[in-house]
N, C-alpha and C. Protein backbone atom coordinates (compact mmCIF):
# COMPACT_ATOMS: atom_id res chain seq x y z
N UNK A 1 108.23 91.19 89.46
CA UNK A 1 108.60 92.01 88.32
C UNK A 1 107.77 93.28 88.25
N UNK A 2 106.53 93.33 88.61
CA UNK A 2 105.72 94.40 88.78
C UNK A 2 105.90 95.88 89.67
N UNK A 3 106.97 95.07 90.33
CA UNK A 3 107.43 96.31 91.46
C UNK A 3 108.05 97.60 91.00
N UNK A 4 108.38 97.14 89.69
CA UNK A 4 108.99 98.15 89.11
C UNK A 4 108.27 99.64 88.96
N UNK A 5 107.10 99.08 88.85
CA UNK A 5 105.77 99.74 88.42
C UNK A 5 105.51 101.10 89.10
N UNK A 6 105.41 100.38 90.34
CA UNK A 6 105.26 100.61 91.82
C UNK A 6 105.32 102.26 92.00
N UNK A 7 106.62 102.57 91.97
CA UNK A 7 106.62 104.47 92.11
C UNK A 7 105.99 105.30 90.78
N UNK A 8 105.57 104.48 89.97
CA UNK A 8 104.99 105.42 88.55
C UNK A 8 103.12 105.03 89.15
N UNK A 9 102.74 104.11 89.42
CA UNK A 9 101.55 103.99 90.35
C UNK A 9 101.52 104.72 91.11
N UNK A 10 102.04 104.61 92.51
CA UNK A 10 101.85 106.02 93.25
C UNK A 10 101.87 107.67 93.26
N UNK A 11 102.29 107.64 92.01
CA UNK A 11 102.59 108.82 91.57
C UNK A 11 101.47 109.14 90.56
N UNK A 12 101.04 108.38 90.01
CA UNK A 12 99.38 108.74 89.08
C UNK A 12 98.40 108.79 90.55
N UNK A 13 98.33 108.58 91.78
CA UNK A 13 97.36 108.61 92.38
C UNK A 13 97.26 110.03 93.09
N UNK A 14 98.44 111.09 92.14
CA UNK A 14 98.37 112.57 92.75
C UNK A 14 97.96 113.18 91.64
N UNK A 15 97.48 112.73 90.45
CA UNK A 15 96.89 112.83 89.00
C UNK A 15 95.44 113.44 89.15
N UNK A 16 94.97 114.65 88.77
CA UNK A 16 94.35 115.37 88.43
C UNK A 16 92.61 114.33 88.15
N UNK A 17 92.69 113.57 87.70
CA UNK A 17 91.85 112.65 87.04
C UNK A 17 91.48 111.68 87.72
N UNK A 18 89.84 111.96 88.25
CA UNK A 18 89.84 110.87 88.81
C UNK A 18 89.65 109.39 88.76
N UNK A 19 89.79 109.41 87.35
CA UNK A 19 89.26 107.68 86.60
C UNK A 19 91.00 107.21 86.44
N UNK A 20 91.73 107.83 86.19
CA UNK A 20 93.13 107.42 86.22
C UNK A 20 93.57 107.01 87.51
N UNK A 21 93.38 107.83 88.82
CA UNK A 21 93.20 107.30 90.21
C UNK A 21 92.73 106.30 90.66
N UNK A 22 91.87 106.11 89.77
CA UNK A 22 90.86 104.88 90.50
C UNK A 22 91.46 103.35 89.66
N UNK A 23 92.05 103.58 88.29
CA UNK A 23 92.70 102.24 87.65
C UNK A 23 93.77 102.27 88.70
N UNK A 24 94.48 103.28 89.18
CA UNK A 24 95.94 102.93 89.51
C UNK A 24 95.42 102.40 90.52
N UNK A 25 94.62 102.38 91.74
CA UNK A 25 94.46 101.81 93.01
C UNK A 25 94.26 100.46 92.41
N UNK A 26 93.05 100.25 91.66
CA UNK A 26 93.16 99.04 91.55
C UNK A 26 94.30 98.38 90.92
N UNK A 27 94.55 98.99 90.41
CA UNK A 27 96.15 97.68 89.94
C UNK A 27 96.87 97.67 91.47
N UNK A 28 96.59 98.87 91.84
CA UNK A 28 97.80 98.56 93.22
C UNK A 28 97.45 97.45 94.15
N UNK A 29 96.04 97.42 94.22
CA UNK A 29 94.86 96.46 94.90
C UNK A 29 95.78 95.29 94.40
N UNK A 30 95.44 95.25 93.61
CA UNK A 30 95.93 93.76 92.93
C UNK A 30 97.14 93.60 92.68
N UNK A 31 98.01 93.97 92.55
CA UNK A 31 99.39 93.56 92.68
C UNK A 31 100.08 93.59 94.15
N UNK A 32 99.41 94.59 95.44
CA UNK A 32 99.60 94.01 96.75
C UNK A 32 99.16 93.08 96.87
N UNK A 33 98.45 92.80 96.45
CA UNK A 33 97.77 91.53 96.80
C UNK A 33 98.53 90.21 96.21
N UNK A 34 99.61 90.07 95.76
CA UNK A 34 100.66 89.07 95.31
C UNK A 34 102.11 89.15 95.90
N UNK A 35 101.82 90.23 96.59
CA UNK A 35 103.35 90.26 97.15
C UNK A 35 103.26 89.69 98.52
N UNK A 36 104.34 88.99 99.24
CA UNK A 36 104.72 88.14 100.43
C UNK A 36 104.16 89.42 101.22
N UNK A 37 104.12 89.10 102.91
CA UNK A 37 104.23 90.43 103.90
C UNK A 37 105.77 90.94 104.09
N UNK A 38 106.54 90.38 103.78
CA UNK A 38 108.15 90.97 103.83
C UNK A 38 107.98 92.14 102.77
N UNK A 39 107.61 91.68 101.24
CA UNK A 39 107.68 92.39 100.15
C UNK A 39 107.07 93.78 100.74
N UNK A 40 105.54 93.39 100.74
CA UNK A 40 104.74 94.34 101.12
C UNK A 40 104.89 95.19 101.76
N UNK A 41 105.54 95.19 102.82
CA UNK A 41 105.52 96.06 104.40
C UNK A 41 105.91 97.26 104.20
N UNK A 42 107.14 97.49 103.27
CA UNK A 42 107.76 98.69 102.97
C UNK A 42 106.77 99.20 102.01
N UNK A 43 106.32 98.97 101.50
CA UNK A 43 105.70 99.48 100.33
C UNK A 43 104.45 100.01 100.52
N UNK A 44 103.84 99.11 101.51
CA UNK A 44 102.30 99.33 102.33
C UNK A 44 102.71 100.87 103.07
N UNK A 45 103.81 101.17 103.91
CA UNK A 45 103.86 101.93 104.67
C UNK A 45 103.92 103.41 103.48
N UNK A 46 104.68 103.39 102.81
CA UNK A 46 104.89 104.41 101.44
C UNK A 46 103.40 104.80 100.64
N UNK A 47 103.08 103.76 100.75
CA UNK A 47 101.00 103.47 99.86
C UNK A 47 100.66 104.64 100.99
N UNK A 48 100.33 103.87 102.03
CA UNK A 48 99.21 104.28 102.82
C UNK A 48 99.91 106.09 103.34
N UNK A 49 100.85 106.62 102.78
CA UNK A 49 101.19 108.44 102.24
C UNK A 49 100.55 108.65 101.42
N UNK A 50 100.25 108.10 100.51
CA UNK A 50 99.83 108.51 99.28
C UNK A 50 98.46 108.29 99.09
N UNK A 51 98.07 107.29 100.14
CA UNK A 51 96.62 107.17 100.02
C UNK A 51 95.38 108.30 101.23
N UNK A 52 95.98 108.48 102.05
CA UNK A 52 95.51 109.35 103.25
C UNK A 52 94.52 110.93 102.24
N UNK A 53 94.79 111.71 101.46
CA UNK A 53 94.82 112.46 100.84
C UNK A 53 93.42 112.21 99.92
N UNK A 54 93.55 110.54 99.54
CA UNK A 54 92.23 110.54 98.98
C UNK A 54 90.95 110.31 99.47
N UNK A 55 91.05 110.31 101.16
CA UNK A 55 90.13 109.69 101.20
C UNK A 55 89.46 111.29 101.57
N UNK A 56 89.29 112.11 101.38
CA UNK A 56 88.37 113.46 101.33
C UNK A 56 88.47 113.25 99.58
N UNK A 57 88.53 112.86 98.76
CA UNK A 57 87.80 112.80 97.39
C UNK A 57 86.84 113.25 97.66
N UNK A 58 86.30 114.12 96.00
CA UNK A 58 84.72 114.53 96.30
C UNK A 58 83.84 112.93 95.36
N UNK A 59 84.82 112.49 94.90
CA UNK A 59 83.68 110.75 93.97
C UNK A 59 84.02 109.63 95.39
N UNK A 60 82.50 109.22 95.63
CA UNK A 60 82.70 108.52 96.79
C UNK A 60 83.13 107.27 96.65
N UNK A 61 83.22 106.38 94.81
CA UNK A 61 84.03 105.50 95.00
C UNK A 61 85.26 105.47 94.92
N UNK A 62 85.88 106.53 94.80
CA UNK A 62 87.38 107.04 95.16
C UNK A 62 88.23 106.59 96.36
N UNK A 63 87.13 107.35 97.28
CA UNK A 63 86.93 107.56 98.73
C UNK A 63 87.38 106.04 99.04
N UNK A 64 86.06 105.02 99.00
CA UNK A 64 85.69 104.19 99.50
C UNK A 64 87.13 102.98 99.10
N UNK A 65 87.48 102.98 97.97
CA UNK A 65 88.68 102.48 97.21
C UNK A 65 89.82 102.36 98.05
N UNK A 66 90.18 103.86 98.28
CA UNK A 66 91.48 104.03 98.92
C UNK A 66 91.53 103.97 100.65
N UNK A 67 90.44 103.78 100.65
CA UNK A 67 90.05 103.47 102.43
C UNK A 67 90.37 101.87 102.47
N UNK A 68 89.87 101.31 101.50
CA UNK A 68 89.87 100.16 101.51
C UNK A 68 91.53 99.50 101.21
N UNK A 69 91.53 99.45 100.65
CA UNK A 69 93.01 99.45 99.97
C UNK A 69 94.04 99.87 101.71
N UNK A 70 94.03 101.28 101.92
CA UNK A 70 94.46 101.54 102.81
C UNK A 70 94.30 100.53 104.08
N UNK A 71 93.37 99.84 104.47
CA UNK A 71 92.76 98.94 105.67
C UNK A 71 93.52 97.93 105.29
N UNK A 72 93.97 97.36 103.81
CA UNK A 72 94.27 95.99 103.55
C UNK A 72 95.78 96.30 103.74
N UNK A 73 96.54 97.77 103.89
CA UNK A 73 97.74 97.69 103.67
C UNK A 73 98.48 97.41 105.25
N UNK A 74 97.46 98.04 106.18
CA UNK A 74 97.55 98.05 107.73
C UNK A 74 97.93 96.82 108.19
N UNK A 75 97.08 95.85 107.46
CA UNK A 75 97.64 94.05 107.73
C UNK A 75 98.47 93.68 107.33
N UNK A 76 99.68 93.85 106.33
CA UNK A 76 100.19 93.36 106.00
C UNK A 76 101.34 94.38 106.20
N UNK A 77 101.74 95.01 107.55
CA UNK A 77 102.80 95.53 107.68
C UNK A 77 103.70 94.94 109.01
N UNK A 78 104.34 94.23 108.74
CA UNK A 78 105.23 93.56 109.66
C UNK A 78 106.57 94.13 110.14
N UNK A 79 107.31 93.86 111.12
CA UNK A 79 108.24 94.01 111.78
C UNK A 79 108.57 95.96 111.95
N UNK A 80 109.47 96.56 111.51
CA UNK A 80 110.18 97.53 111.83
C UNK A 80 109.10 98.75 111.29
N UNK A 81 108.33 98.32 110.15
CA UNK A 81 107.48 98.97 109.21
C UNK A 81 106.06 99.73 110.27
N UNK A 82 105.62 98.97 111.36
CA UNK A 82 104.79 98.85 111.68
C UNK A 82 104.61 100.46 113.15
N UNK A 83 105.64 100.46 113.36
CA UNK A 83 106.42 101.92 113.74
C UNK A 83 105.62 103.24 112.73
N UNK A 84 105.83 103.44 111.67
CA UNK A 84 106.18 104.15 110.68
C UNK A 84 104.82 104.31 110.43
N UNK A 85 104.06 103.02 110.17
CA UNK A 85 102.69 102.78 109.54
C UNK A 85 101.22 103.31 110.61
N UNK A 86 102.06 102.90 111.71
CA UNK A 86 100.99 103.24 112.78
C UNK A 86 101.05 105.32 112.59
N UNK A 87 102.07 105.68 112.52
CA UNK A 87 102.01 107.49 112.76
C UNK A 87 101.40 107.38 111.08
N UNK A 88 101.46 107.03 110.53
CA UNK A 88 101.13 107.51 109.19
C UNK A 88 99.40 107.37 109.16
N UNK A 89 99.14 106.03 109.90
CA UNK A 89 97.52 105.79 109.85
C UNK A 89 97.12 106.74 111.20
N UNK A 90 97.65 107.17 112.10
CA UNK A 90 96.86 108.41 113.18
C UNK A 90 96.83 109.92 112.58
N UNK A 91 97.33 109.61 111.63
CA UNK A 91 97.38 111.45 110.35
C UNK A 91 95.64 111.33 110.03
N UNK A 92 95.59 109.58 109.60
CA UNK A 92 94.33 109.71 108.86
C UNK A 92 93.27 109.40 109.32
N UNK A 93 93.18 109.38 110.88
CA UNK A 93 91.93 109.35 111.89
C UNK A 93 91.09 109.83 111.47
N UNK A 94 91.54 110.91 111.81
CA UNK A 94 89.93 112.19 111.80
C UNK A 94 89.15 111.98 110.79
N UNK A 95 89.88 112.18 109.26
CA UNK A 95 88.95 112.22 107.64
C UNK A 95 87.91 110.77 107.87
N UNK A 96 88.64 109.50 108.36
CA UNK A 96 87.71 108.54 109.01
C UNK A 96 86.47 108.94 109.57
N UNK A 97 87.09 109.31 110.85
CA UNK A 97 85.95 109.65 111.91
C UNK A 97 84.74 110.82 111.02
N UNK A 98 85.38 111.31 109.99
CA UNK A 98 84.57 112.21 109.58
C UNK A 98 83.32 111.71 108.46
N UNK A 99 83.90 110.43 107.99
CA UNK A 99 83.15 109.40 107.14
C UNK A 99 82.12 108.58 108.04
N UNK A 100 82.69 108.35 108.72
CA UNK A 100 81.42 107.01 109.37
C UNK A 100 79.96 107.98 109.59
N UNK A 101 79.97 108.95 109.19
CA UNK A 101 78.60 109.47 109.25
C UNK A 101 77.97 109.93 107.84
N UNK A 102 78.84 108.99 106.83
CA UNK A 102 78.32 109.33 105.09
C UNK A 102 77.05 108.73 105.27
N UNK A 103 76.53 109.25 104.18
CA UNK A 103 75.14 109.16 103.39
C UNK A 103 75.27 107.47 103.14
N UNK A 104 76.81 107.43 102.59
CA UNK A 104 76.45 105.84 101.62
C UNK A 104 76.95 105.43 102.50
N UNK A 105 76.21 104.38 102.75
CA UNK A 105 76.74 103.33 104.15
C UNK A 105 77.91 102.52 103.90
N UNK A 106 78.63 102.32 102.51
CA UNK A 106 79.58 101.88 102.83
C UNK A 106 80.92 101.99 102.45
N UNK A 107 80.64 103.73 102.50
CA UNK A 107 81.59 104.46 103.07
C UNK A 107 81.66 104.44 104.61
N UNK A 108 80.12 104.63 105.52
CA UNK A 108 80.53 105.13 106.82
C UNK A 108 80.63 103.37 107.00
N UNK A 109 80.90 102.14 106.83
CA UNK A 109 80.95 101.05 107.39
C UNK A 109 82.43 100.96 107.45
């Protein structure tokens, strides 16, 4: 029933504010986190657009949030999705590669 939610969530995570960003991930956290990998897959692949963008945030638990989040969506993308998900996660190499040398270690972990 929550899915409904779903495109008004992703759409606060292009919101000006970064404490509004950071509730919506976590609800997103947590409501991926109840959906099957069928449910998920499409939805993971759509997330992880919308999440690429945050991870150059200037608040590093922003950062660290949507990296995370993003890593959990990578697993749970099955069959046809996984096409789509892979070009979407080589967009967001570099801003990576550009983290593993943060200050806060667990960002660069």
């Amino acid at each position: 029933k929550m899915q409904v939610f779903l495109p008004d969530l992703m759409e606060l995570l292009q919101n000006e504010n970064e404490d509004i960003k950071m509730k919506a991930l976590v609800v997103m956290q947590k409501l991926m986190g109840h959906l099957e990998k069928a449910e998920a897959s499409p939805i993971a692949v759509q997330l992880a657009e919308k999440l690429l963008p945050l991870f150059d945030e200037e608040l590093s638990q922003l950062r660290e949030l949507s990296i995370s989040l993003c890593r959990d969506m990578v697993s749970t993308v099955v069959g046809n999705s996984k096409r789509q998900m892979r070009k979407n996660m080589q967009m967001g190499l570099l801003p990576l590669l550009f983290h593993m040398s943060d200050e806060t270690q667990s960002m660069a972990k």
